[in-house]
C-alpha atoms as a PDB file:
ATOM      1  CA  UNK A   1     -23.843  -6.199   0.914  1.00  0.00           C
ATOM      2  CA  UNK A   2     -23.027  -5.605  -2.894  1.00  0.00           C
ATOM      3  CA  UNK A   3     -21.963  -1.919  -3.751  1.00  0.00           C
ATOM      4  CA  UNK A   4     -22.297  -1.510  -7.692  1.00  0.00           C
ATOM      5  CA  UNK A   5     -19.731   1.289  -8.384  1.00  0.00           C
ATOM      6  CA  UNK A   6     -20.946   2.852 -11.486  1.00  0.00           C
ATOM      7  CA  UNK A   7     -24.144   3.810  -9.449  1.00  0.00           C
ATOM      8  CA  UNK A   8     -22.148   5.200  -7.020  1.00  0.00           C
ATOM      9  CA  UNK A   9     -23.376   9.282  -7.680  1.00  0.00           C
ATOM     10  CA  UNK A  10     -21.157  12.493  -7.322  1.00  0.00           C
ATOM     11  CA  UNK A  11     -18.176  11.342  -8.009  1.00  0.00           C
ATOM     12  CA  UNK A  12     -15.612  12.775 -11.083  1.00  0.00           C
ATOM     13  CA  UNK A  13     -14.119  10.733 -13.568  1.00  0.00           C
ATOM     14  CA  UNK A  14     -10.817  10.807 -12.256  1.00  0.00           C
ATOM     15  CA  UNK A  15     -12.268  10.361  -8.644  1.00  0.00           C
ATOM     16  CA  UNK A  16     -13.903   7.275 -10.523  1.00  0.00           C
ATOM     17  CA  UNK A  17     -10.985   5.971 -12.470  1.00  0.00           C
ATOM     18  CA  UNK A  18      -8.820   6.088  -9.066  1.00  0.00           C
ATOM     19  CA  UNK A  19     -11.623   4.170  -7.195  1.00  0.00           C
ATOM     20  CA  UNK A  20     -11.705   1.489 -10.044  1.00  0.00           C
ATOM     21  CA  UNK A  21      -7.845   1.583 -10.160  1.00  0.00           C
ATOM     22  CA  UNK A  22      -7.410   1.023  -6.330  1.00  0.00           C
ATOM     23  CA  UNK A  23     -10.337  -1.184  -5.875  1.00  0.00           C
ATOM     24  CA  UNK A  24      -9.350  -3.381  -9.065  1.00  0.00           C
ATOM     25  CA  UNK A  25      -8.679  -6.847  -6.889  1.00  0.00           C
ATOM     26  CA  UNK A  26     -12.114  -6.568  -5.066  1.00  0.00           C
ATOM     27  CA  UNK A  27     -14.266  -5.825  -8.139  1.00  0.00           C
ATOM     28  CA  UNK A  28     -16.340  -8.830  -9.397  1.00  0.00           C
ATOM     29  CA  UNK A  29     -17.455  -9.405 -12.847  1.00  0.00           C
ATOM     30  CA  UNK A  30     -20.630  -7.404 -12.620  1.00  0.00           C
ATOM     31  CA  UNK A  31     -18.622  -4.008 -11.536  1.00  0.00           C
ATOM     32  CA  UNK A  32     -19.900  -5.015  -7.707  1.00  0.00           C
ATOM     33  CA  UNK A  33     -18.028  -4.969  -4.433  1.00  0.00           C
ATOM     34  CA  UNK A  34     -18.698  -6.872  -1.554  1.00  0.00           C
ATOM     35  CA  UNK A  35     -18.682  -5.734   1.842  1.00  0.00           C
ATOM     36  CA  UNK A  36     -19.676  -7.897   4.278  1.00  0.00           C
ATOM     37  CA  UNK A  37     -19.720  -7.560   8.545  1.00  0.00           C
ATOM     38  CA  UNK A  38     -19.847 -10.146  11.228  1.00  0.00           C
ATOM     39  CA  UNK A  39     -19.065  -8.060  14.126  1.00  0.00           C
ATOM     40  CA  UNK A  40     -22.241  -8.160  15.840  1.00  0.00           C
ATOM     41  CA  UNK A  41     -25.282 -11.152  15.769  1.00  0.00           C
ATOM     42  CA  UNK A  42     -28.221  -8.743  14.852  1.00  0.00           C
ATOM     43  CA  UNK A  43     -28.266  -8.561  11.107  1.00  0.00           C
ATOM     44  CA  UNK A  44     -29.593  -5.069  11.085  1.00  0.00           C
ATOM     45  CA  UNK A  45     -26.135  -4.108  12.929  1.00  0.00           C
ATOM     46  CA  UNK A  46     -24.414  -5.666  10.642  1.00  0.00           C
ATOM     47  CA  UNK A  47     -25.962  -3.932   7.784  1.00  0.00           C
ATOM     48  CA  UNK A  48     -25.179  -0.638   9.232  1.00  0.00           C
ATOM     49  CA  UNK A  49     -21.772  -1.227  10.265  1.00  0.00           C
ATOM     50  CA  UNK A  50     -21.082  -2.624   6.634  1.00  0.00           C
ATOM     51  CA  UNK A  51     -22.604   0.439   5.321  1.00  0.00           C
ATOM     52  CA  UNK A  52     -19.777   2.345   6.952  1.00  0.00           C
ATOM     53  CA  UNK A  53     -17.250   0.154   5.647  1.00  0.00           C
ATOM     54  CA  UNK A  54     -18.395   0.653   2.534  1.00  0.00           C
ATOM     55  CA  UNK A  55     -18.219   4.608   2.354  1.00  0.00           C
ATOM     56  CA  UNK A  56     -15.100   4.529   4.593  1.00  0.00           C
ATOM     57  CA  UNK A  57     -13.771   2.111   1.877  1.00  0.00           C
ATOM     58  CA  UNK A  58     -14.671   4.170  -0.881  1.00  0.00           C
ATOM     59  CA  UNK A  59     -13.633   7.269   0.686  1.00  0.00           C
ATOM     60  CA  UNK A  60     -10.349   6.126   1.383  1.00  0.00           C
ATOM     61  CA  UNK A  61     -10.438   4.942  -2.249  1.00  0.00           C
ATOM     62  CA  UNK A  62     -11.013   8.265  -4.135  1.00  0.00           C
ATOM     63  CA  UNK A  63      -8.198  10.402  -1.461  1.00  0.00           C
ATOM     64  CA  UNK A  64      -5.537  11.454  -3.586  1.00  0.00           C
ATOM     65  CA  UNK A  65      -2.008  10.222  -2.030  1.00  0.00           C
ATOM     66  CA  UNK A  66       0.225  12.704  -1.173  1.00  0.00           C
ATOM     67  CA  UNK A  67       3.449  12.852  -3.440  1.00  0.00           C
ATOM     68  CA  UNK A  68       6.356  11.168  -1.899  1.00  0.00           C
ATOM     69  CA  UNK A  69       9.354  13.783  -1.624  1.00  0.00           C
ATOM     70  CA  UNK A  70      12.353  11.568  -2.332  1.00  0.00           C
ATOM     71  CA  UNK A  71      14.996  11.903   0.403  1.00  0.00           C
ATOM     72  CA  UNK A  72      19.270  11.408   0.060  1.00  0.00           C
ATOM     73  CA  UNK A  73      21.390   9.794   2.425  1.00  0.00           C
ATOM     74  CA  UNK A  74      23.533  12.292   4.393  1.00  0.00           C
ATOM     75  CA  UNK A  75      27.368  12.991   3.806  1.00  0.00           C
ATOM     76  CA  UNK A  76      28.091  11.313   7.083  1.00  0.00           C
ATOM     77  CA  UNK A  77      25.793   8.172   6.341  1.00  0.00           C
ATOM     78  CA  UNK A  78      27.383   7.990   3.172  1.00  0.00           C
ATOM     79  CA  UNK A  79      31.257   7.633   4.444  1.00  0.00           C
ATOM     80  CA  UNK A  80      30.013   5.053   7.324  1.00  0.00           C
ATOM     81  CA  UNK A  81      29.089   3.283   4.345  1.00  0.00           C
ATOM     82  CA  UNK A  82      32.062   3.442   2.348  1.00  0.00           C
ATOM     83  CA  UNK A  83      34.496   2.492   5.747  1.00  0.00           C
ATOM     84  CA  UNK A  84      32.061  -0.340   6.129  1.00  0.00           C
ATOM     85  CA  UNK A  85      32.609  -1.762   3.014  1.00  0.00           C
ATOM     86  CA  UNK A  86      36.586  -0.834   3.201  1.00  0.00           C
ATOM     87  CA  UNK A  87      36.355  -2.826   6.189  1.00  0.00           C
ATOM     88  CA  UNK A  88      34.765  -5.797   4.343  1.00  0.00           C
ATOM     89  CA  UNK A  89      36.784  -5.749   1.872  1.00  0.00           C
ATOM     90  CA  UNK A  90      40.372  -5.796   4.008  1.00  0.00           C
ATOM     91  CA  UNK A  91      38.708  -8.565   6.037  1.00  0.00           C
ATOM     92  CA  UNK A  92      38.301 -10.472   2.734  1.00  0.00           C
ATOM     93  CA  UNK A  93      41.431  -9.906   1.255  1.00  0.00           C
ATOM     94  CA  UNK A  94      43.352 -11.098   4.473  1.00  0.00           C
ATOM     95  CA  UNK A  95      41.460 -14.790   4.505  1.00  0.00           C
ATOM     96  CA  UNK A  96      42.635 -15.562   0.634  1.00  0.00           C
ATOM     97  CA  UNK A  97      46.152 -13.436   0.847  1.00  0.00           C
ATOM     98  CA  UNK A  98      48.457 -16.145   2.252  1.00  0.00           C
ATOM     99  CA  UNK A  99      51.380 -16.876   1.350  1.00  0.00           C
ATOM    100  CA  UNK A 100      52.551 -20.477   1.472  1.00  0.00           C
ATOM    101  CA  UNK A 101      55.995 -20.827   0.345  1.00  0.00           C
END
């Protein structure tokens, strides 16, 4: 089933522009997207359930995503790092730090 997207009604241009903009790999030349279902043998089921693909896809397509709130590593996380790497680093040193004379 081909969905042409600039029929698609009811929609706002920047409800448009992220459908086009998170749709981009599945758009074909014409502006069409294809949905296709093979879950059932009647072709009339089918059809339906790939209708509901469809507006669950494009649903899911215009959602805005919520903003990501960037996070920081705690104090605590921080100095396991640090000893970690201390650690490393000792462990290093000790294999090339011998003295042969």
């Amino acid at each position: 089933m081909y969905i042409h997207l600039a029929l698609i009604q009811g929609l706002t241009t920047e409800e448009s522009v992220r459908l086009y903009k998170r749709l981009a790999g599945k758009i074909s030349l014409k502006g069409e997207v294809l949905v296709v279902s093979q879950r059932t043998r009647s072709q009339l089921k089918n059809l339906e359930d790939a209708k509901e693909k469809a507006m669950a896809l494009i649903a899911k397509s215009i959602a805005s995503s919520k903003m990501r709130i960037p996070t920081s590593a705690s104090a605590n996380a921080t100095h396991r790092r640090i000893q970690s790497k201390k650690l490393r680093s000792e462990i290093k040193k000790g294999r090339s730090a011998k003295n042969w004379d």
